[in-house]
Protein backbone atom coordinates (compact mmCIF):
# COMPACT_ATOMS: atom_id res chain seq x y z
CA UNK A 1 -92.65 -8.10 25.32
CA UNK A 2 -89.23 -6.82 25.36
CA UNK A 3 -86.66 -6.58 27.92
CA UNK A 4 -87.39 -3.13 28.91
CA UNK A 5 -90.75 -3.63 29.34
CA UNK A 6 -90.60 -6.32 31.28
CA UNK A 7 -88.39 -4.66 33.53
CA UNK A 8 -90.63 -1.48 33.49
CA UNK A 9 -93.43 -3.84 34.59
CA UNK A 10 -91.62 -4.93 37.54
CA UNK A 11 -90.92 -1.80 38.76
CA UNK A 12 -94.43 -1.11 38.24
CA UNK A 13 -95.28 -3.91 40.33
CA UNK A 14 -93.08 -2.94 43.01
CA UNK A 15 -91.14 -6.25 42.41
CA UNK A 16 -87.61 -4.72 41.74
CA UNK A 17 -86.95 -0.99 43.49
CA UNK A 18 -85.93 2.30 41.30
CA UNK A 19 -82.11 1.92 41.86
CA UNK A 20 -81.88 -1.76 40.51
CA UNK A 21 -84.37 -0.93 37.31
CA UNK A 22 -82.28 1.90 36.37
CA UNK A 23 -79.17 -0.31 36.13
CA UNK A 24 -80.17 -3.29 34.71
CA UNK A 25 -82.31 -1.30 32.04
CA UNK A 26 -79.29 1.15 31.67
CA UNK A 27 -77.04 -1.88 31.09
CA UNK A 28 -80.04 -3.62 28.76
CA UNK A 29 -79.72 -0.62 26.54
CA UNK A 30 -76.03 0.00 26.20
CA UNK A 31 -75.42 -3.63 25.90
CA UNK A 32 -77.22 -4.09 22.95
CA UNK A 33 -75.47 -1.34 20.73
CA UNK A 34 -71.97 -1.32 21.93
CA UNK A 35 -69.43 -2.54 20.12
CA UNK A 36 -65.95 -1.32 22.78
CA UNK A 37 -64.67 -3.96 24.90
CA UNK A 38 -64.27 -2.18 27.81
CA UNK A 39 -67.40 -0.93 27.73
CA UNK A 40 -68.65 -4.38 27.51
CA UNK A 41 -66.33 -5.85 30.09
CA UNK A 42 -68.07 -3.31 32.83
CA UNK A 43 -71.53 -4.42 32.06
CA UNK A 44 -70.30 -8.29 32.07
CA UNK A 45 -68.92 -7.77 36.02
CA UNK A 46 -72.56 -5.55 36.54
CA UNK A 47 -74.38 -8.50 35.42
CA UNK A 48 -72.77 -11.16 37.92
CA UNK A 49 -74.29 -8.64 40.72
CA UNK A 50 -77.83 -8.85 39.49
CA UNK A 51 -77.87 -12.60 39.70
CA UNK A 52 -78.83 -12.53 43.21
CA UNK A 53 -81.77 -9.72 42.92
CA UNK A 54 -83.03 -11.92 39.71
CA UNK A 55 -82.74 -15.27 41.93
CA UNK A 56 -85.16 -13.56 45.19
CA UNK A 57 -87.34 -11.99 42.35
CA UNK A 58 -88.09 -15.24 40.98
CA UNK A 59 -88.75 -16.69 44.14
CA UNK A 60 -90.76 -14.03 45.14
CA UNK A 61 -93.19 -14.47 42.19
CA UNK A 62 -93.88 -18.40 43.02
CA UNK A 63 -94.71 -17.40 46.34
CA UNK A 64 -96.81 -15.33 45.05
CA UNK A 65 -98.58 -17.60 42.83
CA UNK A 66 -99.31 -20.12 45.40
């Protein structure tokens, strides 16, 4: 699968709301065909915030594999 799948899933499975998909695949995207710094400096600071969501996602899905 590929990133935006994967986060298209999610969202599917009610695991991350519309807001947070939209950014991260937003960022996904633009990230991977852009070559201005600034550009790229503004998705590195975006990333640091979705640390947190990824973190509770990822404990949410062991939970819900016990």
């Amino acid at each position: 699968m590929y990133p935006k799948d994967v986060i298209k899933k999610a969202y599917a499975g009610k695991l991350i709301d519309n807001e947070e998909r939209l950014a991260m695949l937003y960022d996904r995207n633009i990230s991977s065909h852009t070559y201005n710094q600034d550009l790229a400096d503004e998705i590195y600071a975006r990333i640091k915030t979705y640390v947190p969501l990824l973190i509770t996602q990822m404990q949410n899905l062991k939970e819900c594999s016990l």
